[in-house]
Every structure is written in structure tokens, then in C-alpha cells.
N, C-alpha and C. Protein backbone atom coordinates (compact mmCIF):
# COMPACT_ATOMS: atom_id res chain seq x y z
N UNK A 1 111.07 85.11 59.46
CA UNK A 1 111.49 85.03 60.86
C UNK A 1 110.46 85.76 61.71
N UNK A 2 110.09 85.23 62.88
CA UNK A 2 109.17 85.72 63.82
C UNK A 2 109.52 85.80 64.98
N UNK A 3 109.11 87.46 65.45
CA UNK A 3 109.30 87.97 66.59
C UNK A 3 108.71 87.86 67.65
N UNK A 4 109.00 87.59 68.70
CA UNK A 4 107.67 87.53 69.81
C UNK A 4 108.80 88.23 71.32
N UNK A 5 108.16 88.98 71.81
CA UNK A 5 108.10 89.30 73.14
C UNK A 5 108.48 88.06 74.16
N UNK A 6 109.01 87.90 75.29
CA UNK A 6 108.56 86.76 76.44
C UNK A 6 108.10 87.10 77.02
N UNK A 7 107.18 87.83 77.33
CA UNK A 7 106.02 88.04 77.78
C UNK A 7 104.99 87.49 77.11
N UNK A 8 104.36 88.10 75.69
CA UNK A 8 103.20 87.73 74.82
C UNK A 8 104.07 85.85 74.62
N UNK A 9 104.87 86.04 74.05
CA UNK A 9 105.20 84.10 74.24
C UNK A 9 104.55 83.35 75.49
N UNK A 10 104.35 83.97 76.56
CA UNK A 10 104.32 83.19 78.03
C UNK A 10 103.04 83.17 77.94
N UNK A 11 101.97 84.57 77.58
CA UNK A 11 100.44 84.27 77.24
C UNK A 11 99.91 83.77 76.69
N UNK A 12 100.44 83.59 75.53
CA UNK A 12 100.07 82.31 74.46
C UNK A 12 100.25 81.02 74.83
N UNK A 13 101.47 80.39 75.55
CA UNK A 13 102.04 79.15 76.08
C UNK A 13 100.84 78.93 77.33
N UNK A 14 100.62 80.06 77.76
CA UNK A 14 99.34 79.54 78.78
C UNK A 14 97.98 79.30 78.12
N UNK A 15 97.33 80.50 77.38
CA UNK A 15 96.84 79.96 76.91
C UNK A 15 96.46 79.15 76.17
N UNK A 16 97.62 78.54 75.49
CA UNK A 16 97.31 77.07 74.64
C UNK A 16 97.00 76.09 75.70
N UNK A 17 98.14 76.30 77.04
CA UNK A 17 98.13 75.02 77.70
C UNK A 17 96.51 74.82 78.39
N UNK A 18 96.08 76.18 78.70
CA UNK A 18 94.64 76.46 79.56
C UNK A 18 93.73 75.21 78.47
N UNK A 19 93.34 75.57 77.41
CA UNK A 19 92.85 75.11 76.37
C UNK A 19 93.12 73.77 76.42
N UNK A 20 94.29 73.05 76.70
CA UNK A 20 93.99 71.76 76.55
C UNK A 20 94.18 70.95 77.65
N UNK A 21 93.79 71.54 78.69
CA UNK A 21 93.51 71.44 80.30
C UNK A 21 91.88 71.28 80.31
N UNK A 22 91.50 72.09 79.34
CA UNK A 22 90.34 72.11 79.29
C UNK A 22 89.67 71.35 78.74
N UNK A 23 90.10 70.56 77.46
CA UNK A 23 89.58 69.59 76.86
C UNK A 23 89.58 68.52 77.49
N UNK A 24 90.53 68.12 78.25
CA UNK A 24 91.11 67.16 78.94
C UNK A 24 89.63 66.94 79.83
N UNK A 25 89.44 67.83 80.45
CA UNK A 25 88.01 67.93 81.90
C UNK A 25 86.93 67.49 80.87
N UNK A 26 87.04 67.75 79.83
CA UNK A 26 85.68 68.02 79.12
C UNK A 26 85.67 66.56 78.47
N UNK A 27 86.17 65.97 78.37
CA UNK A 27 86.97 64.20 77.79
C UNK A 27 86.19 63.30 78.91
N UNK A 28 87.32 63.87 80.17
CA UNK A 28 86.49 63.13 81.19
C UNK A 28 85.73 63.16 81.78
N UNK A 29 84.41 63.95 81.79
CA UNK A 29 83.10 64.93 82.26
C UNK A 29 82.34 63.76 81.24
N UNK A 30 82.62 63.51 79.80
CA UNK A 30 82.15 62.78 79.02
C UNK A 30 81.99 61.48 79.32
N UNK A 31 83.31 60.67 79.54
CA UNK A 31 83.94 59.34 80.28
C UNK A 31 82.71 59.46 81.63
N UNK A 32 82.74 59.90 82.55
CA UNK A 32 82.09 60.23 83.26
C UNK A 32 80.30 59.63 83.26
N UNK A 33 79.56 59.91 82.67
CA UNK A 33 78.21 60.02 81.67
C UNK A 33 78.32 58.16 81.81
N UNK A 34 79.23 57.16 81.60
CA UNK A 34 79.07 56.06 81.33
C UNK A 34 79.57 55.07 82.36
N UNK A 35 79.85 55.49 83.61
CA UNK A 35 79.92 55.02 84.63
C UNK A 35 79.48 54.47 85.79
N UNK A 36 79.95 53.15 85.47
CA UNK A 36 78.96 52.41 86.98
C UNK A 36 79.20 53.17 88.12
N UNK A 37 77.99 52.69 89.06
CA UNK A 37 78.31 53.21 90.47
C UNK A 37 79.85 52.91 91.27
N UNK A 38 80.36 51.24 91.02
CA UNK A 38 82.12 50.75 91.18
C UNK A 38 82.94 51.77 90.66
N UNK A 39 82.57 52.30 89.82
CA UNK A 39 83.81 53.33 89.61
C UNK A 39 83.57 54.66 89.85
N UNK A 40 82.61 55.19 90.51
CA UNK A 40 82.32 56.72 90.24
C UNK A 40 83.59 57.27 91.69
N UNK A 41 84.15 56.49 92.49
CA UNK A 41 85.27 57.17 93.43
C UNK A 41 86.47 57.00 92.39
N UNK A 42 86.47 56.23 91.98
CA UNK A 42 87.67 56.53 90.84
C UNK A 42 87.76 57.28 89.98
N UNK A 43 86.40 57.50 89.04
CA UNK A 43 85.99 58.85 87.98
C UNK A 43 86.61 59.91 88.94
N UNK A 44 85.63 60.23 90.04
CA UNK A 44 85.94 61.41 90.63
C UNK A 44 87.11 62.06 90.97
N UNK A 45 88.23 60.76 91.17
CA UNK A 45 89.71 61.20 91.89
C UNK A 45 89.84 61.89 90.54
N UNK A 46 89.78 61.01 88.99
CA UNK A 46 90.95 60.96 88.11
C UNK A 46 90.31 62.78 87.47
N UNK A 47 88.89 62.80 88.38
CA UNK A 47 88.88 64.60 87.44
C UNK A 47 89.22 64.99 88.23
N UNK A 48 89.48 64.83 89.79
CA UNK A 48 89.96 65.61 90.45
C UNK A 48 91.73 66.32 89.94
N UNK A 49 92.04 64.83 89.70
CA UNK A 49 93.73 64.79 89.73
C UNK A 49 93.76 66.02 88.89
N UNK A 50 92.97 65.47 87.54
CA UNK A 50 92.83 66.31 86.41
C UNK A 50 92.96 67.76 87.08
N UNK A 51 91.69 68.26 87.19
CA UNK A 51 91.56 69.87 87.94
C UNK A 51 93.30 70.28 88.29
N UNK A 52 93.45 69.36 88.97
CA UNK A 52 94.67 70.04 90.06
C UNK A 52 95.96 69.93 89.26
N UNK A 53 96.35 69.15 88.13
CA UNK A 53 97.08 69.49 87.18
C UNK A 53 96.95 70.44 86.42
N UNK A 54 95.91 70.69 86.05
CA UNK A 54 95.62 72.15 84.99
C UNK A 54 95.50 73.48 86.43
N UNK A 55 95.44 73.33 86.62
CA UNK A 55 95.68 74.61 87.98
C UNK A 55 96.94 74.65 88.70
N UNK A 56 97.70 73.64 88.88
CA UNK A 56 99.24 73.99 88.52
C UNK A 56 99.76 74.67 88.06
N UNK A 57 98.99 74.32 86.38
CA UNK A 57 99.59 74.43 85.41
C UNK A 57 99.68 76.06 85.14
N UNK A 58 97.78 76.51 85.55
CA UNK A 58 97.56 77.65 84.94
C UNK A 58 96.70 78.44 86.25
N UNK A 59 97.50 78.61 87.16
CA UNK A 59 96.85 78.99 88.54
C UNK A 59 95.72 80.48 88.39
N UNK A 60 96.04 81.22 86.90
CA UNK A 60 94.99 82.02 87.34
C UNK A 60 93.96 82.10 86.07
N UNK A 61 93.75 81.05 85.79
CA UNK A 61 92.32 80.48 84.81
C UNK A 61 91.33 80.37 85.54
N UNK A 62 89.98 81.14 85.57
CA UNK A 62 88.93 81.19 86.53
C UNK A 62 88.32 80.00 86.52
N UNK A 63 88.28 79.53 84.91
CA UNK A 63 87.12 78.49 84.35
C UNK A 63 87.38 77.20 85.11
N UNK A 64 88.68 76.53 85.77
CA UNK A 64 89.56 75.79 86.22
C UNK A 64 88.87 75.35 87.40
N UNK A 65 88.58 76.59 87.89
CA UNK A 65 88.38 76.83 89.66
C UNK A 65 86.69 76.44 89.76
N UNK A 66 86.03 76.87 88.73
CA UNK A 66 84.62 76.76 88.58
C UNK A 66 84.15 75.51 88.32
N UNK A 67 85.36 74.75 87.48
CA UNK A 67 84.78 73.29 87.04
C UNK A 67 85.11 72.49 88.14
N UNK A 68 86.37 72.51 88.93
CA UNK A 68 86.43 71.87 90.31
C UNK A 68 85.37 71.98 91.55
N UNK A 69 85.22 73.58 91.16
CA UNK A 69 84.13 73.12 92.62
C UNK A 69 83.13 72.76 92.38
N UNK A 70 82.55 72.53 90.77
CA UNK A 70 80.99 72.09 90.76
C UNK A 70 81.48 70.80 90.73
N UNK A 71 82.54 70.17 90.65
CA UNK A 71 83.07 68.54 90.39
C UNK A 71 82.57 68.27 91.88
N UNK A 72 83.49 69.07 93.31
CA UNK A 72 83.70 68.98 94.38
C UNK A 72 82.00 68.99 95.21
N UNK A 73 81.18 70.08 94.50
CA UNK A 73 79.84 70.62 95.07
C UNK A 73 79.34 69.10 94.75
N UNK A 74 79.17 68.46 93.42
CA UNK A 74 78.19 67.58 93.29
C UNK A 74 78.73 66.31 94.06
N UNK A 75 80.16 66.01 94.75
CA UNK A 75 80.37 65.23 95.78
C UNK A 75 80.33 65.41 96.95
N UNK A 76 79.25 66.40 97.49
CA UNK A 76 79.27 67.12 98.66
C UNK A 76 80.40 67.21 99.54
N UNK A 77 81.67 67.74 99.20
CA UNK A 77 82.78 68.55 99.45
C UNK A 77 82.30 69.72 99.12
N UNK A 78 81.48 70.34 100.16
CA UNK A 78 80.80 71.66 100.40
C UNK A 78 82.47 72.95 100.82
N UNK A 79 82.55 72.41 101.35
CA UNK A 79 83.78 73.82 102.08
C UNK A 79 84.51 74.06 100.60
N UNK A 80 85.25 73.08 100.33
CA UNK A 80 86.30 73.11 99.63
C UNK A 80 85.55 73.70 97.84
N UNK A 81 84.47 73.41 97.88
CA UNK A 81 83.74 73.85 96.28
C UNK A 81 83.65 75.50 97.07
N UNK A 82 83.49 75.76 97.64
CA UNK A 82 82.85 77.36 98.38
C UNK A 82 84.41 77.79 97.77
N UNK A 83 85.15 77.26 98.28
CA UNK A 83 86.90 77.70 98.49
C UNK A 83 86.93 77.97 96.55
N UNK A 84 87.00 76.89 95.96
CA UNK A 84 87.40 76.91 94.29
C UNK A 84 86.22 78.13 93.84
N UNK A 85 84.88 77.94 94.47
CA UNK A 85 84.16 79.39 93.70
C UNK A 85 84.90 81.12 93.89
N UNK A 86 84.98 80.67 95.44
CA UNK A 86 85.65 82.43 96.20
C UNK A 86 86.91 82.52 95.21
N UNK A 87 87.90 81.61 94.68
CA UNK A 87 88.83 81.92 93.68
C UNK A 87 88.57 82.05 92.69
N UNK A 88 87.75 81.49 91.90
CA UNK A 88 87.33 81.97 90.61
C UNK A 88 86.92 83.23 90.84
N UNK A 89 85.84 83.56 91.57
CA UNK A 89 85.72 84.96 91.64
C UNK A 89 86.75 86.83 92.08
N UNK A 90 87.48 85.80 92.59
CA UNK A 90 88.66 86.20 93.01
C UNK A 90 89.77 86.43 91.63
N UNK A 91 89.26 85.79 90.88
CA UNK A 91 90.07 85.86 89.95
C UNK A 91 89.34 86.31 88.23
N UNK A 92 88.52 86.83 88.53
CA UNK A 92 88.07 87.76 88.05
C UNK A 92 86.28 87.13 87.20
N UNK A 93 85.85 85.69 87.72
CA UNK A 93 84.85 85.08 86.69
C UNK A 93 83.83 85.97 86.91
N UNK A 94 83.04 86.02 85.63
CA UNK A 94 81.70 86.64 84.75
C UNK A 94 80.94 85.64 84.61
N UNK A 95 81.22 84.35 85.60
CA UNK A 95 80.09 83.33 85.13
C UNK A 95 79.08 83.15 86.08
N UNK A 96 77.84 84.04 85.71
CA UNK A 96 76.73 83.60 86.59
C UNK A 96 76.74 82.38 87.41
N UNK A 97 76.60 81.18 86.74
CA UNK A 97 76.47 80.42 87.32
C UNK A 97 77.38 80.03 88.67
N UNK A 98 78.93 80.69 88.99
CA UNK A 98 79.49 80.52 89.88
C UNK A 98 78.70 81.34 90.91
N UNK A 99 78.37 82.08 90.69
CA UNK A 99 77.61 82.84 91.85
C UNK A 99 76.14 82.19 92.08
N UNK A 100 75.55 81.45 91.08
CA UNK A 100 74.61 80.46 91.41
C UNK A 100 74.92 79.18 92.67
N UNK A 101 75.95 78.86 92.08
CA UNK A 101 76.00 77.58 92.69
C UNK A 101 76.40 78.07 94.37
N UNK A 102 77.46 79.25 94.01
CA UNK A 102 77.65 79.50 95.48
C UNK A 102 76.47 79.78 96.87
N UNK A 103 75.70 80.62 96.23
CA UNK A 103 74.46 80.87 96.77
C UNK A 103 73.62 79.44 97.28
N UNK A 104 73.92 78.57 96.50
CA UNK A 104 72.84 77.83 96.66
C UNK A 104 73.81 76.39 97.99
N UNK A 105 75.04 76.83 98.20
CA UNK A 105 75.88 75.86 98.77
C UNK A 105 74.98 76.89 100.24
N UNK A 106 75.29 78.35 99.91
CA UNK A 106 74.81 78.93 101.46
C UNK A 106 73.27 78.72 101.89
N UNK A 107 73.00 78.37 101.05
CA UNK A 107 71.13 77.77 101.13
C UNK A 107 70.98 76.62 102.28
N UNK A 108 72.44 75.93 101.42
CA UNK A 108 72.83 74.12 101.87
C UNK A 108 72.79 74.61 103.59
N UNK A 109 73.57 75.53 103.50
CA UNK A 109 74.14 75.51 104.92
C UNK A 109 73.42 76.68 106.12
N UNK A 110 72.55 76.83 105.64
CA UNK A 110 71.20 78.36 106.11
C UNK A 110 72.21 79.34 106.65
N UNK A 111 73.34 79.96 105.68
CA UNK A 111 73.41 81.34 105.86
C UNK A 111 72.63 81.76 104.69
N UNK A 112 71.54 82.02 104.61
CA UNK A 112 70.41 82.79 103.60
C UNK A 112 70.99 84.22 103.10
N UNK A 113 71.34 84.63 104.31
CA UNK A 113 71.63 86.73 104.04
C UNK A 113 73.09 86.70 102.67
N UNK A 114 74.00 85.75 103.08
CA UNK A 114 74.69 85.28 101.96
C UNK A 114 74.52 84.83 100.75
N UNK A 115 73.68 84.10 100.94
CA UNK A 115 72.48 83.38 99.83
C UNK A 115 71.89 84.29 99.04
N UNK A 116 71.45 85.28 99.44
CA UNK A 116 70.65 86.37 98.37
C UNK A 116 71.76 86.93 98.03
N UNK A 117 73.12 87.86 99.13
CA UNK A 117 73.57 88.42 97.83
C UNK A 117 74.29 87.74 96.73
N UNK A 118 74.38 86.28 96.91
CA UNK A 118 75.03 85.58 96.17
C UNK A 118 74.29 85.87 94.56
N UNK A 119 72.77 85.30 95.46
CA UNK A 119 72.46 85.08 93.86
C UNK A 119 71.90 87.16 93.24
N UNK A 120 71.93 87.77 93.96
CA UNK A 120 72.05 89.19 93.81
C UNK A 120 72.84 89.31 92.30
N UNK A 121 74.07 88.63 92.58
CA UNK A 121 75.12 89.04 91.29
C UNK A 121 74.67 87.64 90.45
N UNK A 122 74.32 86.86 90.73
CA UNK A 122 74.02 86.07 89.56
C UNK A 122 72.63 86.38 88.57
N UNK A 123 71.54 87.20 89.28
CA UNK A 123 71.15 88.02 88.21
C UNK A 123 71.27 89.09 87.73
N UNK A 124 72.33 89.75 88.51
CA UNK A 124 72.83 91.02 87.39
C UNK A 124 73.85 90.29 86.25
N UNK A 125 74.48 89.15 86.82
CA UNK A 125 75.18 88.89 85.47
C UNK A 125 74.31 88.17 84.08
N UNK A 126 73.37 87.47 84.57
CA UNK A 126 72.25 86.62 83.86
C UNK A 126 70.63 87.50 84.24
N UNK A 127 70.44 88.01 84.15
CA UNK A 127 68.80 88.74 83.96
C UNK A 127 67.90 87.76 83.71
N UNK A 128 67.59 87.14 82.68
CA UNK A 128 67.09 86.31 82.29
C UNK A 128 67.22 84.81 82.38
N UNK A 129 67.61 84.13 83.77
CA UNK A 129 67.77 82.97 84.10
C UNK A 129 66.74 83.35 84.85
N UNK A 130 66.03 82.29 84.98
CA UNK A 130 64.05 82.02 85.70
C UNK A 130 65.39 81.68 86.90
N UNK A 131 65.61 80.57 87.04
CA UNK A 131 66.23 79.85 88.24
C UNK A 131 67.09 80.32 89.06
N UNK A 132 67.82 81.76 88.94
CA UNK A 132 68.50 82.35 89.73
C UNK A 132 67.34 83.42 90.57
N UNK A 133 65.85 83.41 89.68
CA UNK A 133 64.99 84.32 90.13
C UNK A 133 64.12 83.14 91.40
N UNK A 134 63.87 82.28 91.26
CA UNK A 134 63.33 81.60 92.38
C UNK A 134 64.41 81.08 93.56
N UNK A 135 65.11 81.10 92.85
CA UNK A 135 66.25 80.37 94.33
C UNK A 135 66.77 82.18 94.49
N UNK A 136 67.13 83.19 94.58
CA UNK A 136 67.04 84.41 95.28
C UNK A 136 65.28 84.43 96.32
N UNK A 137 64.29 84.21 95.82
CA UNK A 137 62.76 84.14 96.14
C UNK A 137 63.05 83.15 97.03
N UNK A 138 63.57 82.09 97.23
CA UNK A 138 63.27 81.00 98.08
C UNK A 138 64.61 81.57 99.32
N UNK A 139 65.75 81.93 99.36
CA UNK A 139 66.39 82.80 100.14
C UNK A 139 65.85 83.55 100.58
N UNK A 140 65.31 85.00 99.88
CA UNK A 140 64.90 85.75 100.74
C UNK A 140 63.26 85.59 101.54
N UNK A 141 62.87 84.22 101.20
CA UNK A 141 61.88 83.85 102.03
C UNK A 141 62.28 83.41 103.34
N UNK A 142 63.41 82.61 103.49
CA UNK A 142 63.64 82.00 104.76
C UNK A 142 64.51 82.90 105.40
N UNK A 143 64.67 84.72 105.10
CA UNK A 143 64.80 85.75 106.33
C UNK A 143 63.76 86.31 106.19
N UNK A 144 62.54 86.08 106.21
CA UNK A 144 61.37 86.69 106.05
C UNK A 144 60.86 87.70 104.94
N UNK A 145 61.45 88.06 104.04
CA UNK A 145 61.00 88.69 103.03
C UNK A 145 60.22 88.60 102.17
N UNK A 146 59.08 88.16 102.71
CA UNK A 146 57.77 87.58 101.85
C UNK A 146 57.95 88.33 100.66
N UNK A 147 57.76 89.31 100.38
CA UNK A 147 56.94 90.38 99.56
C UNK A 147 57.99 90.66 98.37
N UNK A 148 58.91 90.33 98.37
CA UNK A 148 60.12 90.44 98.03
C UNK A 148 60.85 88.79 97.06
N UNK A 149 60.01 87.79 97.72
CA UNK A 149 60.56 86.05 97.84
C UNK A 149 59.39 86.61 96.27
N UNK A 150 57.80 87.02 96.73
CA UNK A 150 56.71 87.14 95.79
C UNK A 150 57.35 87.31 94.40
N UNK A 151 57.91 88.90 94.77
CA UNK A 151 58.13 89.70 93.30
C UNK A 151 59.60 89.03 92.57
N UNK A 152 60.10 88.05 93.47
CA UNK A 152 61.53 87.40 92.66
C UNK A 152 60.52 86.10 91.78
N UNK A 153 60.04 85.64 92.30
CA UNK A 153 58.95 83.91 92.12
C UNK A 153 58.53 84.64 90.55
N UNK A 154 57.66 85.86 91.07
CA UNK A 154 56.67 86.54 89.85
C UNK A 154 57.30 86.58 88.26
N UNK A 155 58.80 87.14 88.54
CA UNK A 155 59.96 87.64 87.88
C UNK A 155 60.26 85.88 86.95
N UNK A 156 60.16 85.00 87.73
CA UNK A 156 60.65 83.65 87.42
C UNK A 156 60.08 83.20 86.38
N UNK A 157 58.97 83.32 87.07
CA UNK A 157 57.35 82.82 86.10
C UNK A 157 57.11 83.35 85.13
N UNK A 158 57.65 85.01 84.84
CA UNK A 158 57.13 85.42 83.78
C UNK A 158 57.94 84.94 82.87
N UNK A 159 59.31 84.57 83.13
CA UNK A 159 60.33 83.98 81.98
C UNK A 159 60.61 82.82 81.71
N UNK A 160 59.63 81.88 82.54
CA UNK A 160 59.12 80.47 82.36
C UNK A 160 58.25 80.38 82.75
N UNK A 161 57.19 80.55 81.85
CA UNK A 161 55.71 80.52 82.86
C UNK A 161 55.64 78.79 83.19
N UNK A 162 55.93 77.95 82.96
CA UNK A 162 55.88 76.27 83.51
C UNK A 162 56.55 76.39 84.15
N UNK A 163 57.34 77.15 85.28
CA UNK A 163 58.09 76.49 86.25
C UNK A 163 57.43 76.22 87.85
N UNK A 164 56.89 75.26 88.17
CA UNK A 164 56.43 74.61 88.40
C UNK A 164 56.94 74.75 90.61
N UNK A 165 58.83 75.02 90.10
CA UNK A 165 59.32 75.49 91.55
C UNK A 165 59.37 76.57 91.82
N UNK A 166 58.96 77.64 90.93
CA UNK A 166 58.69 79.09 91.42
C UNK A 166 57.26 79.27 92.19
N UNK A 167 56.62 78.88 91.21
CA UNK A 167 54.63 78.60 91.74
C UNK A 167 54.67 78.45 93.26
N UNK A 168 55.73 77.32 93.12
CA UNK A 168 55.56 76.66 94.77
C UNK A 168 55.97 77.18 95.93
N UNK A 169 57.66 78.15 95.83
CA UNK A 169 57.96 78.96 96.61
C UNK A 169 57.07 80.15 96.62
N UNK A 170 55.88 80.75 95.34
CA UNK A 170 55.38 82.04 95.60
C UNK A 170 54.22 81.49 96.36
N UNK A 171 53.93 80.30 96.01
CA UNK A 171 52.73 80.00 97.22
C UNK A 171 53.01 80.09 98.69
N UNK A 172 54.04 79.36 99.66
CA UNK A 172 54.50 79.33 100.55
C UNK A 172 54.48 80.87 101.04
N UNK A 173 55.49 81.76 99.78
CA UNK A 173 55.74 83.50 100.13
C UNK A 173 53.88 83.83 100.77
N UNK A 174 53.14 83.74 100.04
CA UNK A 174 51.71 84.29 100.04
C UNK A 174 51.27 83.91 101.32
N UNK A 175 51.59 82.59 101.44
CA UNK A 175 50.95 81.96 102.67
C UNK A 175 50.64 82.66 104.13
N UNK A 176 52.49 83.16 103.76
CA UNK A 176 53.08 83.68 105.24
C UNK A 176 52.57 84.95 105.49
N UNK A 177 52.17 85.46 103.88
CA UNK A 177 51.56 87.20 104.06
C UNK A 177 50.01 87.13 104.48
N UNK A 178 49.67 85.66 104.30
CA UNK A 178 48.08 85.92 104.85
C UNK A 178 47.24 85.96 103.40
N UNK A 179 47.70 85.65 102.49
CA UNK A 179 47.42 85.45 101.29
C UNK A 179 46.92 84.08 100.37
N UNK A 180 46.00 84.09 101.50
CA UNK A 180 45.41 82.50 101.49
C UNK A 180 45.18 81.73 100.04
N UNK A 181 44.46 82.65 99.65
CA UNK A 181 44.05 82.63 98.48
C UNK A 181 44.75 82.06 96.94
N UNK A 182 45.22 82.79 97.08
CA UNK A 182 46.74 83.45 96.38
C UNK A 182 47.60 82.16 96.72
N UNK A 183 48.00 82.14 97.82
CA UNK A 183 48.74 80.24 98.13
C UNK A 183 48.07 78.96 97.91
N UNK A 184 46.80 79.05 97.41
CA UNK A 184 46.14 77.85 97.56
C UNK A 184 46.16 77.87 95.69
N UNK A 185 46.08 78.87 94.63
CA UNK A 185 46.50 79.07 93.77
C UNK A 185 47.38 78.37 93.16
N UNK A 186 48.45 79.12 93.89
CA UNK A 186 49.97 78.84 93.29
C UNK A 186 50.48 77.70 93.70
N UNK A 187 50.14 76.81 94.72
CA UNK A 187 50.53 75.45 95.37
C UNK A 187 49.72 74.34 94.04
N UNK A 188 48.59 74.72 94.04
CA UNK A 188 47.87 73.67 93.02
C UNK A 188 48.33 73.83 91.77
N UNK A 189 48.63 75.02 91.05
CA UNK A 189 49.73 75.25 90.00
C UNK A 189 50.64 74.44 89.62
N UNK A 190 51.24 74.61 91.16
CA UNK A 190 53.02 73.79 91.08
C UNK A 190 52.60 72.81 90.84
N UNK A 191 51.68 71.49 91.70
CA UNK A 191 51.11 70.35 91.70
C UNK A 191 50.79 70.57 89.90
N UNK A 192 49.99 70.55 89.07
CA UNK A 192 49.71 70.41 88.03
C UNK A 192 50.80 70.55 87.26
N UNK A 193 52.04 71.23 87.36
CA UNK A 193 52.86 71.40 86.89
C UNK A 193 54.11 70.26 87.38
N UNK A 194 53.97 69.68 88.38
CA UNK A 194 54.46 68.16 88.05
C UNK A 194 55.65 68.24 89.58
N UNK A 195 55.30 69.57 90.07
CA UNK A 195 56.45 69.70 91.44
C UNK A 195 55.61 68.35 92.40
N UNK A 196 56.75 67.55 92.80
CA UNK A 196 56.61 66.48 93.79
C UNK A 196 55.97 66.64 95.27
N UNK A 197 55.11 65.86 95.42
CA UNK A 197 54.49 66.65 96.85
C UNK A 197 55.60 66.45 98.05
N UNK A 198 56.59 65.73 98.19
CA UNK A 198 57.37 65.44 98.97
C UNK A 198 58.20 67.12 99.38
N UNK A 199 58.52 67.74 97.59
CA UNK A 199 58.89 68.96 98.16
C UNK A 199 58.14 70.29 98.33
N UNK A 200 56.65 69.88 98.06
CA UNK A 200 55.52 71.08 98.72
C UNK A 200 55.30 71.16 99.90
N UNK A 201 55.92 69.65 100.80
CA UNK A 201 55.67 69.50 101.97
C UNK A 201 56.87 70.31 102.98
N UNK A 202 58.04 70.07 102.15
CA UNK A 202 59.71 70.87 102.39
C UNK A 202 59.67 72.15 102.97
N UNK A 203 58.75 72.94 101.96
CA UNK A 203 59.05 74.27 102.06
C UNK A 203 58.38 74.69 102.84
N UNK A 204 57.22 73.96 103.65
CA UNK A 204 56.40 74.97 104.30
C UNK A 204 56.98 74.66 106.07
């Protein structure tokens, strides 16, 4: 015979249910992958629906809140993905990448000063993501922080030396410092490294 608490019963009952809330997203994230353009408003509702049943279900699962708004972010439903990140975080997530993506929605929308500290905590939680180190560098370039955009780009490069969109934002950074040199460098870099001239033309 087995004893259980209703309490520890109610944590377990969630977390089983979290778990297969989760598979469920992860089923249709898959389904997803093989979809004509005719159906991608329909894909999208049926993960939406999805999301919003398992968050019913299990209102304070962070992972829930994180997979909706990158569902919501990549259908540019900008407000409402900002809204599902501020709750995940709100609810206690450790996942870099929510603080990535958030940062990079405030990029979308040029609050920058937001933008850095966003991605601020996405490399204290991840150190070693190159890409939270150039998109902080490409933020704190557009409030003027050359010198600063430099030593985030530098940081990028050293932990992917091929990245190709760091080169390009540290060129731009250099540019602005009068660092002619140094930008004419790192721009032809990026170029050899396969960055599109359409977006060398972007940043400056």
C-alpha cells in the first residue's frame, strides 16, 4: 500500500501532465517542418491552441510560456511573445535564450537600452554563446557605445572565430571610432566569410 501526501500527489499529477503538454508541442513543432505554405495559418492556430491548453493546464511551467512566444515571435505577434517571455521570466526561467529572444524583439522595436540589459542576463546565464555576444555589440552600438559594441564583437569572435556577423558589427563599431583601418578589415572579413552585402549595407 502507498502513501502519498495531496500535496506531493498534485506535483507529480502536474508534472506528469507538464510532460505530456510538452510532447504534444514537440509532435507538432515536428508536423510543422512538413508544411505547405496553405496550411501554415492552420499549423500555427493548432500550436497555438496547443500552448494554451497546456498552460491551462499547468499555468506555472516556464518552458510553456517560452515555447509560445517563440511560436508567437516567429509570427510576428511581437507584443504578445514580449508578454509569454516577461512570464516565463516571471516565473522563474534559467533559459538564456528567453532573454535572447527578448532582447532581440527590443532591437525589433529600437528600445536598445532594454536590448542590452536583456541580453546582459543572457550572457550571464550562457557565457559562451558567440551570438548573445554580437547582438549585445550590435545594441550597444546603436546607443553609441562603440568601444564597448568592439569588446562584445571581439568576445564573439574569439568563441567563433567564423562568425562572419560579429566581423561586421565590429567593423561598423570601428568605423564610428575613426578606426578606419580596423573597419575596412573587419567589413572585408565578414564579406569573405559569406555575410550578405545587402546586410553590410543595413548596419551602417
Amino acid at each position: 500500500m502507498h502513501k502519498h501526501s495531496s500535496g506531493r500527489l498534485s506535483v507529480s499529477y502536474g508534472g506528469v501532465l507538464a510532460s505530456f503538454f510538452l510532447l504534444v508541442s514537440i509532435i507538432v513543432f515536428a508536423q510543422a517542418a512538413y508544411a505547405t505554405p496553405e496550411s501554415d495559418a492552420k499549423l500555427f492556430r493548432k500550436k497555438i491552441d496547443g500552448f494554451n491548453k497546456a498552460i491551462k493546464a499547468t499555468p506555472r511551467e516556464p518552458s510553456l510560456y517560452e515555447q509560445r512566444g517563440k511560436c508567437l515571435m516567429d509570427a510576428k505577434y511581437d507584443k504578445e511573445a514580449l508578454t509569454d517571455f516577461n512570464a516565463a521570466i516571471m516565473l522563474g526561467s534559467r533559459n538564456y535564450l528567453v532573454y535572447e529572444y527578448r532582447g532581440d524583439l527590443f532591437m525589433q522595436h529600437d528600445d536598445n537600452k532594454q536590448a542590452v540589459k536583456s541580453f546582459d542576463e543572457a550572457i550571464r546565464l550562457k557565457p559562451d554563446n558567440a551570438g548573445c555576444w554580437y547582438l549585445r555589440g550590435m545594441a550597444r552600438g546603436r546607443v553609441n557605445r562603440f568601444k564597448e559594441s568592439v569588446e562584445d564583437c571581439t568576445e564573439s569572435i574569439r568563441l567563433e572565430p567564423r562568425n562572419g556577423i560579429a566581423y561586421a558589427i565590429r567593423g561598423y563599431a570601428y568605423e564610428r571610432l575613426k578606426q578606419r583601418l580596423e573597419a575596412s578589415i573587419d567589413m572585408q572579413k565578414a564579406k569573405d566569410l559569406g555575410v550578405p552585402p545587402k546586410f553590410l549595407m543595413a548596419i551602417h
